[in-house]
PDB file of N, CA and C in Angstrom:
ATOM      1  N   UNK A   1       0.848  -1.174   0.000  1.00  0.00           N
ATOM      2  CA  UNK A   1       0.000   0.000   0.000  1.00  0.00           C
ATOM      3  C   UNK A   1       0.895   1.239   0.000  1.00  0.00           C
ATOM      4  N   UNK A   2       0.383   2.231  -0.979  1.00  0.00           N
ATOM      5  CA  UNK A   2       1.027   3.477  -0.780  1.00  0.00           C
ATOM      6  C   UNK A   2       0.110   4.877  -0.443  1.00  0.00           C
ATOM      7  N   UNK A   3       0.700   5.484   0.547  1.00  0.00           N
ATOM      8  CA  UNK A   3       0.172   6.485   1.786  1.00  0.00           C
ATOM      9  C   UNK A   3       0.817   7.546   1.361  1.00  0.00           C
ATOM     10  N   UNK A   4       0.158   8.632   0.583  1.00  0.00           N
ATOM     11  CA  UNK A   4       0.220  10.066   0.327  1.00  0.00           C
ATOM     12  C   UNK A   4      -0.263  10.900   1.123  1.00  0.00           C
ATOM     13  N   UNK A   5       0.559  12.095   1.860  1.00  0.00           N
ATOM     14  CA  UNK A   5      -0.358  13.033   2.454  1.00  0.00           C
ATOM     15  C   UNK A   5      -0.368  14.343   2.458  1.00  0.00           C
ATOM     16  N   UNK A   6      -1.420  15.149   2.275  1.00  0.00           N
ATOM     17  CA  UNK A   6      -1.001  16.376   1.729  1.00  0.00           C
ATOM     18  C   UNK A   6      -1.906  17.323   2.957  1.00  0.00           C
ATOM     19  N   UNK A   7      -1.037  18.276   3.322  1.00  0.00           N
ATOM     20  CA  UNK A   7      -1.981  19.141   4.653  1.00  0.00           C
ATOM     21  C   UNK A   7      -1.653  20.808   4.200  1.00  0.00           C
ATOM     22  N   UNK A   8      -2.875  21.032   4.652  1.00  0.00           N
ATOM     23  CA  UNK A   8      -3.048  22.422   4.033  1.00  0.00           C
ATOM     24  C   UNK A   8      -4.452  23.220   5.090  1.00  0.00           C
ATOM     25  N   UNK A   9      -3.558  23.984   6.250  1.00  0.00           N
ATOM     26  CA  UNK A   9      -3.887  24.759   6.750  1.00  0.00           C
ATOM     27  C   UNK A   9      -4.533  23.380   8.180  1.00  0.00           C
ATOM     28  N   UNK A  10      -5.278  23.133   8.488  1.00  0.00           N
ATOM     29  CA  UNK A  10      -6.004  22.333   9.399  1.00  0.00           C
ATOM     30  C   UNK A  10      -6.280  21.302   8.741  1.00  0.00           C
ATOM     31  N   UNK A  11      -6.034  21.389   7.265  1.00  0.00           N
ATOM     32  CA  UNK A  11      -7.007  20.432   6.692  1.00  0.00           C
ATOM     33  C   UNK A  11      -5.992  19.082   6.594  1.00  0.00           C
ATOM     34  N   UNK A  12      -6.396  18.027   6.380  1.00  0.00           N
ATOM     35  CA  UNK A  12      -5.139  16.411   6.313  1.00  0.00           C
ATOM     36  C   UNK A  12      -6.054  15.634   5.255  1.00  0.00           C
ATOM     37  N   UNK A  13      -5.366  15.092   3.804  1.00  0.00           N
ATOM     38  CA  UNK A  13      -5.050  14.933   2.947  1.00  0.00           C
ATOM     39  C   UNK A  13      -4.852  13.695   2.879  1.00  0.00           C
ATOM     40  N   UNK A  14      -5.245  12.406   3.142  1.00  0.00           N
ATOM     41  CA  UNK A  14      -4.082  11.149   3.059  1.00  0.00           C
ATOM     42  C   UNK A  14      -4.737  10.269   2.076  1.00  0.00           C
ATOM     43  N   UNK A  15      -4.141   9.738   0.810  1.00  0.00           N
ATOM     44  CA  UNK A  15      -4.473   9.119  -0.213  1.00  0.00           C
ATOM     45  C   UNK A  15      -4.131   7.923  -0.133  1.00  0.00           C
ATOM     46  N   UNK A  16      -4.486   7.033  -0.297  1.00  0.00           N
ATOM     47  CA  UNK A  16      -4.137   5.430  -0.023  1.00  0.00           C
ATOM     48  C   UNK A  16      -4.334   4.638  -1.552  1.00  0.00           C
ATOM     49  N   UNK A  17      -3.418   3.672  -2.047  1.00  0.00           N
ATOM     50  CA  UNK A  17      -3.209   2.418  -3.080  1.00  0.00           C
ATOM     51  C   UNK A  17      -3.337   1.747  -2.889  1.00  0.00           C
ATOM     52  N   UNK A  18      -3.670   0.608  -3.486  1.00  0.00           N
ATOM     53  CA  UNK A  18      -3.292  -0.494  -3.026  1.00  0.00           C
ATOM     54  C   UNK A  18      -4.534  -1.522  -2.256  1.00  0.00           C
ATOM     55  N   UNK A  19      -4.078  -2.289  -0.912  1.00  0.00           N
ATOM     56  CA  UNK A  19      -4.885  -3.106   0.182  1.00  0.00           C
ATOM     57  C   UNK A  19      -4.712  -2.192   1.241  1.00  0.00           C
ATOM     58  N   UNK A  20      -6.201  -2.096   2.175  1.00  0.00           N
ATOM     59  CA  UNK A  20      -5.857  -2.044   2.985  1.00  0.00           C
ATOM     60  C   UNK A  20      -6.659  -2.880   4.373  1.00  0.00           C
ATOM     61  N   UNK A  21      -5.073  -4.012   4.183  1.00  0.00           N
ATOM     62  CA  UNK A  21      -5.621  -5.295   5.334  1.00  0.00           C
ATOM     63  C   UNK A  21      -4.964  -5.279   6.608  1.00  0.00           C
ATOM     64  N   UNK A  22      -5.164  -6.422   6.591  1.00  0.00           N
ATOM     65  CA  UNK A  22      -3.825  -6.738   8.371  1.00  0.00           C
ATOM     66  C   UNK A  22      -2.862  -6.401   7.945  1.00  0.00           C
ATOM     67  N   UNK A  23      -1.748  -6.619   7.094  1.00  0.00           N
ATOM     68  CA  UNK A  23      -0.237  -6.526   6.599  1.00  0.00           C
ATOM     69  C   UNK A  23       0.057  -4.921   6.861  1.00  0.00           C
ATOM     70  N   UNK A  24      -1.402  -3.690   6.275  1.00  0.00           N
ATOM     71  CA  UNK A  24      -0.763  -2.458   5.997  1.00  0.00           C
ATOM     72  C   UNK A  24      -1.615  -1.785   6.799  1.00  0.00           C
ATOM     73  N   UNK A  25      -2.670  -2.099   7.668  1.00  0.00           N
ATOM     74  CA  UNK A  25      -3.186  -1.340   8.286  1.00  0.00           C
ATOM     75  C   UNK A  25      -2.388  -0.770   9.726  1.00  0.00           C
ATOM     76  N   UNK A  26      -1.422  -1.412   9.831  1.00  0.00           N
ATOM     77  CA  UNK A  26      -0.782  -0.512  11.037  1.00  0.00           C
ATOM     78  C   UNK A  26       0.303   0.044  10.475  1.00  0.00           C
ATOM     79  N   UNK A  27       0.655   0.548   8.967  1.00  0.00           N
ATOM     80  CA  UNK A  27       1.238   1.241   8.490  1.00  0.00           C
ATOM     81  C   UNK A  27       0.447   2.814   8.529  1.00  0.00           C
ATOM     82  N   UNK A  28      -0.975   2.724   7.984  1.00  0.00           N
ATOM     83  CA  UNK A  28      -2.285   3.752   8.089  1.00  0.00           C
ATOM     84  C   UNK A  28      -1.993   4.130   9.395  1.00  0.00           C
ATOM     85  N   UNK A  29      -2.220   3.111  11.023  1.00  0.00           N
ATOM     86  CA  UNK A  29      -2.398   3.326  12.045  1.00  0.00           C
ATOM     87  C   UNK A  29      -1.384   4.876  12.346  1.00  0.00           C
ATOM     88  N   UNK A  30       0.069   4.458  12.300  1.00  0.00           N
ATOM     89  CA  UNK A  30       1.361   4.708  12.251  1.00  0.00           C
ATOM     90  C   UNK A  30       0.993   6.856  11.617  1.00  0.00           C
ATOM     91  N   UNK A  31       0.532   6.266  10.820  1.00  0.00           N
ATOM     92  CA  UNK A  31       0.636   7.883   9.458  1.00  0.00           C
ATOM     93  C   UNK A  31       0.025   8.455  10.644  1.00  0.00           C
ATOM     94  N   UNK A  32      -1.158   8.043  10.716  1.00  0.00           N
ATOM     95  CA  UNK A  32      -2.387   8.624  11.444  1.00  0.00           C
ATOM     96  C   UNK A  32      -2.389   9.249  12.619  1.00  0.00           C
ATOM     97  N   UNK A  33      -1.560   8.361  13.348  1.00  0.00           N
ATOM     98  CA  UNK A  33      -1.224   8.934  14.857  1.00  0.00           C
ATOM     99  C   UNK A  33      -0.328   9.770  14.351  1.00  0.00           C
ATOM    100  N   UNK A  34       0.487  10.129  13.680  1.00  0.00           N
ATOM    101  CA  UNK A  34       1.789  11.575  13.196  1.00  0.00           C
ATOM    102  C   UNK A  34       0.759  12.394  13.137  1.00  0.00           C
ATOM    103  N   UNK A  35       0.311  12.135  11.921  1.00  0.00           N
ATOM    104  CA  UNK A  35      -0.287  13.433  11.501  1.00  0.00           C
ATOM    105  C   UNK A  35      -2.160  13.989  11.973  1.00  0.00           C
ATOM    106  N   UNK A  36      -2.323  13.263  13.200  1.00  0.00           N
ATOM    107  CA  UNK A  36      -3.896  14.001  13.249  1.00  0.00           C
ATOM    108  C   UNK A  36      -3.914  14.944  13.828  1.00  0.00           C
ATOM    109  N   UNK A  37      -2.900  14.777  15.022  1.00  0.00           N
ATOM    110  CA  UNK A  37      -3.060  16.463  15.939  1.00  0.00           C
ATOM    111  C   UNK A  37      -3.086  17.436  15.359  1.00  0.00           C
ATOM    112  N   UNK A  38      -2.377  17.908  14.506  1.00  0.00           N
ATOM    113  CA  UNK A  38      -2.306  18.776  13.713  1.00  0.00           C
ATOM    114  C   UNK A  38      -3.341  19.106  12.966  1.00  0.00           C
ATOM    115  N   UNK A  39      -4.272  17.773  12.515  1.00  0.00           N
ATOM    116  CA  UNK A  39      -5.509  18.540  12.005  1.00  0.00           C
ATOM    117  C   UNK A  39      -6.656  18.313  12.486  1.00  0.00           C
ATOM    118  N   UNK A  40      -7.919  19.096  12.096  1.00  0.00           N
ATOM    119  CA  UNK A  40      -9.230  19.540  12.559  1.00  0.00           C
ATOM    120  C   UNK A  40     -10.196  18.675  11.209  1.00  0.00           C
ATOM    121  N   UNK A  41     -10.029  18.927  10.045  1.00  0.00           N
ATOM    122  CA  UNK A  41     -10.653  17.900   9.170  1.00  0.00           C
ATOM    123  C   UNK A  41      -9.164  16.439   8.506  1.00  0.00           C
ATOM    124  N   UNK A  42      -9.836  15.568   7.983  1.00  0.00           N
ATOM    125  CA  UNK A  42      -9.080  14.707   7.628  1.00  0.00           C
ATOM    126  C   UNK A  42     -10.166  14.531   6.506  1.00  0.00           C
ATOM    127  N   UNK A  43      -9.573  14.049   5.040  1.00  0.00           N
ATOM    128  CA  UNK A  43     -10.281  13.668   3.953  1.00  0.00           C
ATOM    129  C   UNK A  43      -9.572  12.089   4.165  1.00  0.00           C
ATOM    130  N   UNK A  44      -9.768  10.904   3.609  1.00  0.00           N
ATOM    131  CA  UNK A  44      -9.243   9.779   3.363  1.00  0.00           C
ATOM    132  C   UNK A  44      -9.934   9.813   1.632  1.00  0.00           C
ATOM    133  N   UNK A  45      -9.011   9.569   1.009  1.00  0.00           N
ATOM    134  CA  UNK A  45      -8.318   9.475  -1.113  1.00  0.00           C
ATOM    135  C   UNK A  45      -8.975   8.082  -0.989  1.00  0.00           C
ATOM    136  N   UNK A  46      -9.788   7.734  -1.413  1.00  0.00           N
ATOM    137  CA  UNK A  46      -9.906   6.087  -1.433  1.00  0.00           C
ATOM    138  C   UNK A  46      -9.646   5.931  -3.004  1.00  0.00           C
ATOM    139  N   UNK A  47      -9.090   6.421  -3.762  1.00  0.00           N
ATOM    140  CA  UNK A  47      -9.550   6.533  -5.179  1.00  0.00           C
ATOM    141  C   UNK A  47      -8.678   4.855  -5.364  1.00  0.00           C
ATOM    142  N   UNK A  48      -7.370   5.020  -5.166  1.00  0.00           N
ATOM    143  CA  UNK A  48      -6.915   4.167  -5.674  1.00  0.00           C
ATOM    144  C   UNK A  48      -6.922   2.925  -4.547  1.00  0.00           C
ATOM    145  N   UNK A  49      -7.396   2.840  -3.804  1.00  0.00           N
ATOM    146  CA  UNK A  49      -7.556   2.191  -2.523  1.00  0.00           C
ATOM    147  C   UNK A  49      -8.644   0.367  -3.826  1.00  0.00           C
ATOM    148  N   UNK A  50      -7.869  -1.067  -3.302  1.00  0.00           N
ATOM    149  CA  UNK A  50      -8.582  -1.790  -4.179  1.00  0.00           C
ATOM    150  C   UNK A  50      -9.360  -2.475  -3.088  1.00  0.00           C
ATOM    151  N   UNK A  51      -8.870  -2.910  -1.965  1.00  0.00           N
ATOM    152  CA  UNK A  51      -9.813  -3.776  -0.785  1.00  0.00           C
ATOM    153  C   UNK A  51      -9.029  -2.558   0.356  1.00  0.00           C
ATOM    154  N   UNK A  52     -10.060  -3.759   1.241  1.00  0.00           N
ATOM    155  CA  UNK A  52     -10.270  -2.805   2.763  1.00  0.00           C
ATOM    156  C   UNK A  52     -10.858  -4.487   3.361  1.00  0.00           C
ATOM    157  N   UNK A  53     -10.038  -4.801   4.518  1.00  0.00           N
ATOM    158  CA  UNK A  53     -10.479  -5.701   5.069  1.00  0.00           C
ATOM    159  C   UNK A  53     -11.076  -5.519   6.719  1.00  0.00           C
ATOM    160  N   UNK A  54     -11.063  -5.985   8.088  1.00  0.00           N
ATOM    161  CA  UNK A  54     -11.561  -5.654   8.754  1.00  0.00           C
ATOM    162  C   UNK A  54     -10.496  -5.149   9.802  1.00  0.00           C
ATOM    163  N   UNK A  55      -9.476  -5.334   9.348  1.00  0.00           N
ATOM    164  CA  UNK A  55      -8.223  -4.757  10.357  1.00  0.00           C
ATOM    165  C   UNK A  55      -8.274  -3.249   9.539  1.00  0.00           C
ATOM    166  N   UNK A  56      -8.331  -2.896   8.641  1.00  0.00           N
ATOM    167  CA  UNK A  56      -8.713  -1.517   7.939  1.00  0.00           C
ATOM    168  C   UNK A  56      -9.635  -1.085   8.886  1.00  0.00           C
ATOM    169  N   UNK A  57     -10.581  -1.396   8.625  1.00  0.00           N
ATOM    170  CA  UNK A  57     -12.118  -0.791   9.353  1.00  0.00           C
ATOM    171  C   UNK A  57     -11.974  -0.451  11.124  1.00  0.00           C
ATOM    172  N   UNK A  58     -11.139  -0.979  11.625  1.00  0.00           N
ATOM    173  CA  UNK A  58     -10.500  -0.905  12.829  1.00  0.00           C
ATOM    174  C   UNK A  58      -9.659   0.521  12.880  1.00  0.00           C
ATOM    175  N   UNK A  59      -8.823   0.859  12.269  1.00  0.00           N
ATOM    176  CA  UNK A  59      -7.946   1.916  11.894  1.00  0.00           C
ATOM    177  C   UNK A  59      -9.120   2.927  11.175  1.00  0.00           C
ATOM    178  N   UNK A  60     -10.106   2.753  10.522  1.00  0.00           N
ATOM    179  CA  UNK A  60     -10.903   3.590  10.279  1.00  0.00           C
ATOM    180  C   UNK A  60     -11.716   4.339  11.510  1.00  0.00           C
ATOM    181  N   UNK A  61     -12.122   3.424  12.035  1.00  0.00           N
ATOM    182  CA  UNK A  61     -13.321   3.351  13.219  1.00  0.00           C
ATOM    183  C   UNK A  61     -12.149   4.214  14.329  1.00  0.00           C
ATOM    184  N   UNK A  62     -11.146   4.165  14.721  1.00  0.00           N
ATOM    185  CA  UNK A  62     -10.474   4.646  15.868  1.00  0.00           C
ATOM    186  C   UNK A  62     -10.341   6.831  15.291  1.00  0.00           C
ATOM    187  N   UNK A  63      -9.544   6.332  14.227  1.00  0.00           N
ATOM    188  CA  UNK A  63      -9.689   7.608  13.388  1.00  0.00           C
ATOM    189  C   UNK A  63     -10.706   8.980  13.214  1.00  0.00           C
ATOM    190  N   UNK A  64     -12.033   7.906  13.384  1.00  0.00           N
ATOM    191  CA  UNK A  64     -13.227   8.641  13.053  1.00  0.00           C
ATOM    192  C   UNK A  64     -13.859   9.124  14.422  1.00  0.00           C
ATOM    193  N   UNK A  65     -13.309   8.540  15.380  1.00  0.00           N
ATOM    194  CA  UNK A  65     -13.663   8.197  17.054  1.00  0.00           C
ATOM    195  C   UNK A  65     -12.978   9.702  17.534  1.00  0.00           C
ATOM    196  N   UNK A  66     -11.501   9.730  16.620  1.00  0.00           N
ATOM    197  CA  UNK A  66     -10.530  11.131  16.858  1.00  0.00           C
ATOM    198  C   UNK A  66     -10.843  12.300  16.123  1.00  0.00           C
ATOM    199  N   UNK A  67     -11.299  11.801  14.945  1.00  0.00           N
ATOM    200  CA  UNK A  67     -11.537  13.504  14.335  1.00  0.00           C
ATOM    201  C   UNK A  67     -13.271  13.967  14.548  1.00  0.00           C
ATOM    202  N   UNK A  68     -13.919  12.748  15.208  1.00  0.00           N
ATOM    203  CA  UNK A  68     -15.535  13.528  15.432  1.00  0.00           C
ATOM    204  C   UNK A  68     -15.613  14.892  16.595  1.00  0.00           C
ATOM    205  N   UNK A  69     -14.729  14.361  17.355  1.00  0.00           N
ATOM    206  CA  UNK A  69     -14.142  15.235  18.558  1.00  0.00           C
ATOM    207  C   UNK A  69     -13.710  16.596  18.192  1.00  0.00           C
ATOM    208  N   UNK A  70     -13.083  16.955  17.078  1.00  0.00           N
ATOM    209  CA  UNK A  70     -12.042  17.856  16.231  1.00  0.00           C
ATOM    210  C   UNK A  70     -12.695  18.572  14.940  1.00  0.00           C
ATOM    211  N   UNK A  71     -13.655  17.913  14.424  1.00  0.00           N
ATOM    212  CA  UNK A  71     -14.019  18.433  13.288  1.00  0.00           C
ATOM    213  C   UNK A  71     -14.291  18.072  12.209  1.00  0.00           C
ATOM    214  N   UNK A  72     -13.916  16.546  12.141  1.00  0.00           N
ATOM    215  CA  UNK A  72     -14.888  15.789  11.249  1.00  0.00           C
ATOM    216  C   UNK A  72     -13.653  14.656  10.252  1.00  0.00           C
ATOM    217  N   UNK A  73     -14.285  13.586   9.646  1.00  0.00           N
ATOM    218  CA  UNK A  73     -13.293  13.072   8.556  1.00  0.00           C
ATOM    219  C   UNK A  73     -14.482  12.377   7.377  1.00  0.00           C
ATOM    220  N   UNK A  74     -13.925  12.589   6.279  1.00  0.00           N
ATOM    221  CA  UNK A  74     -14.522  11.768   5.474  1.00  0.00           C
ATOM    222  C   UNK A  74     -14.079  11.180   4.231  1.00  0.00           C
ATOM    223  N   UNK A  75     -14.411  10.423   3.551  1.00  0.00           N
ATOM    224  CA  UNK A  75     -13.646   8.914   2.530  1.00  0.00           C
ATOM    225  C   UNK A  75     -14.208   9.601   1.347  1.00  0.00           C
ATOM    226  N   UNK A  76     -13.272   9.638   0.397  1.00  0.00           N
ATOM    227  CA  UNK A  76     -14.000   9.812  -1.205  1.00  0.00           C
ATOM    228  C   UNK A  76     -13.307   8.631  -2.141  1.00  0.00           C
ATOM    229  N   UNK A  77     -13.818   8.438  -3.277  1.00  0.00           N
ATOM    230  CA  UNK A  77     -13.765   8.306  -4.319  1.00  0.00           C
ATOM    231  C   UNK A  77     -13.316   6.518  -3.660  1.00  0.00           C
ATOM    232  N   UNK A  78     -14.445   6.245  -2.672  1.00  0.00           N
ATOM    233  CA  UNK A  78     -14.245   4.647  -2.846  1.00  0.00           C
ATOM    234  C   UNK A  78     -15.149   3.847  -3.955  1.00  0.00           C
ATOM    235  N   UNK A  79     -14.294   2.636  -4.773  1.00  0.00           N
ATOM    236  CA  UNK A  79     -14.763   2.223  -5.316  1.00  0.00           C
ATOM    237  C   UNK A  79     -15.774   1.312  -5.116  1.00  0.00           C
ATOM    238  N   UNK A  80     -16.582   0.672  -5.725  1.00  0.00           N
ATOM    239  CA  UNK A  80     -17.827  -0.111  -5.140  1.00  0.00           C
ATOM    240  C   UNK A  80     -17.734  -1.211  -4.166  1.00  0.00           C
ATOM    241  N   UNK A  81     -16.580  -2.339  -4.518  1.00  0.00           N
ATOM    242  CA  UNK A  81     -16.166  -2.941  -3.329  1.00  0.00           C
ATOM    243  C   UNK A  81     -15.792  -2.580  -2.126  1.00  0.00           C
ATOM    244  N   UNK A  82     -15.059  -1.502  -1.896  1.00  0.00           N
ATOM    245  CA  UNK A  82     -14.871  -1.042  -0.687  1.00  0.00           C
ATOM    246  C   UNK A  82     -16.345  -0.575  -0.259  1.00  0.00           C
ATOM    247  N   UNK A  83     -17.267   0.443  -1.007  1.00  0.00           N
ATOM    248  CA  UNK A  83     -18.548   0.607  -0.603  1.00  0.00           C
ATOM    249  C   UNK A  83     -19.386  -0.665  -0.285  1.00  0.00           C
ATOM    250  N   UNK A  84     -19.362  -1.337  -1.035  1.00  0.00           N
ATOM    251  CA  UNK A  84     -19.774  -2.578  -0.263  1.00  0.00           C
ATOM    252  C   UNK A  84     -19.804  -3.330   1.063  1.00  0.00           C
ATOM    253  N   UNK A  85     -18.306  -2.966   1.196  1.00  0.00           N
ATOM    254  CA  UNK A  85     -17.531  -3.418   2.603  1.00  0.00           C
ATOM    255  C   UNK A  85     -18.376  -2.320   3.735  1.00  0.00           C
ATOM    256  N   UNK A  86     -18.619  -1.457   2.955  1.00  0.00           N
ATOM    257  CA  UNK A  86     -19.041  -0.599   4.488  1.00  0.00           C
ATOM    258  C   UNK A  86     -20.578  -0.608   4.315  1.00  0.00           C
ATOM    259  N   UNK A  87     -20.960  -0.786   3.596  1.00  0.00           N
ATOM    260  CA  UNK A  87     -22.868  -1.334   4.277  1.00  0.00           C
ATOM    261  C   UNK A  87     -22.796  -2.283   4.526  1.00  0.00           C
ATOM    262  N   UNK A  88     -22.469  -3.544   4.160  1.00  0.00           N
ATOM    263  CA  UNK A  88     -22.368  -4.947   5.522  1.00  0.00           C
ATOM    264  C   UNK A  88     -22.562  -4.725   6.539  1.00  0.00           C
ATOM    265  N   UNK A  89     -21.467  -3.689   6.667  1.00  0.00           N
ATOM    266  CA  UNK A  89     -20.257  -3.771   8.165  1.00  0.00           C
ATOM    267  C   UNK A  89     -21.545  -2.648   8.890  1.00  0.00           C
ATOM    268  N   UNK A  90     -22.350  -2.059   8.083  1.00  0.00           N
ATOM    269  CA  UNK A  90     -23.333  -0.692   8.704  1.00  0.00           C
ATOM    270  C   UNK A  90     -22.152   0.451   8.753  1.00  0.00           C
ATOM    271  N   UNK A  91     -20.830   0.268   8.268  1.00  0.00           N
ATOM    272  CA  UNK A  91     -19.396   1.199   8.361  1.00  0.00           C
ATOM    273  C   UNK A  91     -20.332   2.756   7.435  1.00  0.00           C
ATOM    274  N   UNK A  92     -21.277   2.413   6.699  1.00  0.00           N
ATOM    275  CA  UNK A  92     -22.098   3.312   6.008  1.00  0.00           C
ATOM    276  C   UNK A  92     -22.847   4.503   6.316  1.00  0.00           C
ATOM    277  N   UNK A  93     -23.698   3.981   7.959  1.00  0.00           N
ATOM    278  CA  UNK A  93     -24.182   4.606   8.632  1.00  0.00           C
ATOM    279  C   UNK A  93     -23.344   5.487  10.004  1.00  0.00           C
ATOM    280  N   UNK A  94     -22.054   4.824   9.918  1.00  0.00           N
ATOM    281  CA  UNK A  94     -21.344   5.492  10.650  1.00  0.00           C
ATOM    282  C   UNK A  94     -20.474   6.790  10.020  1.00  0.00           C
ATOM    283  N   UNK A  95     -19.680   6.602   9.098  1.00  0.00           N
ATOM    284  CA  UNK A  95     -18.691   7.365   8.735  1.00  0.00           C
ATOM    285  C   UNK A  95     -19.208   8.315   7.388  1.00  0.00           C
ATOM    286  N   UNK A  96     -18.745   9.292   6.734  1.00  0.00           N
ATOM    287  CA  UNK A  96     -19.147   9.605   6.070  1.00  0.00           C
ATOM    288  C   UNK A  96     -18.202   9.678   4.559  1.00  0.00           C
ATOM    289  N   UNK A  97     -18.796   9.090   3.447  1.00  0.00           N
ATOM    290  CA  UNK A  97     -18.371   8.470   2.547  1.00  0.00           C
ATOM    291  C   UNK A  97     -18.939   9.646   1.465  1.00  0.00           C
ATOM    292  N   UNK A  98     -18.159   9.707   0.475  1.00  0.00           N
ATOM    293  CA  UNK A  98     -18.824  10.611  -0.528  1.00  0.00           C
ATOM    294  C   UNK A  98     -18.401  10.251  -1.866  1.00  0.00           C
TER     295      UNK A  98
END
């Protein structure tokens, strides 16, 4: 998996490739804890993002637990499988996806 991040003013930027399973989700974990203090919104890039397994959704769910507090986070440009993954999971009704 490859982890882009781009911050601009409060705002946090992080674009993800690739999987994101057990193997790379405590790579995400890792980014995440650096760079959240610093911000008030967080976008998550799902563009190129291909799976998301449930050790992902874990690192999502903690994330979203930190920036609801702060100012908000939300997922774009996931593709349908990953959207998939998050109405199962009800991950749909929690987080906000666009």
């Amino acid at each position: 998996m490859t982890i882009s991040k781009t911050q601009s003013g409060s705002a946090l930027t992080i674009a993800l490739e690739g999987r994101l399973d057990t193997v790379t989700s405590p790579e995400l974990e890792k980014e995440l804890k650096a760079s959240m203090d610093a911000a008030e919104e967080l976008q998550l890039d799902f563009r190129g993002l291909d799976y998301i397994s449930s050790a992902g959704l874990r690192v999502l769910l903690a994330a979203h637990k930190v920036m609801s507090r702060k100012g908000g986070m939300k997922i774009t440009g996931a593709n349908d499988i990953v959207r998939e993954v998050f109405d199962v999971t009800g991950f749909s009704d929690i987080l906000t996806v666009e």
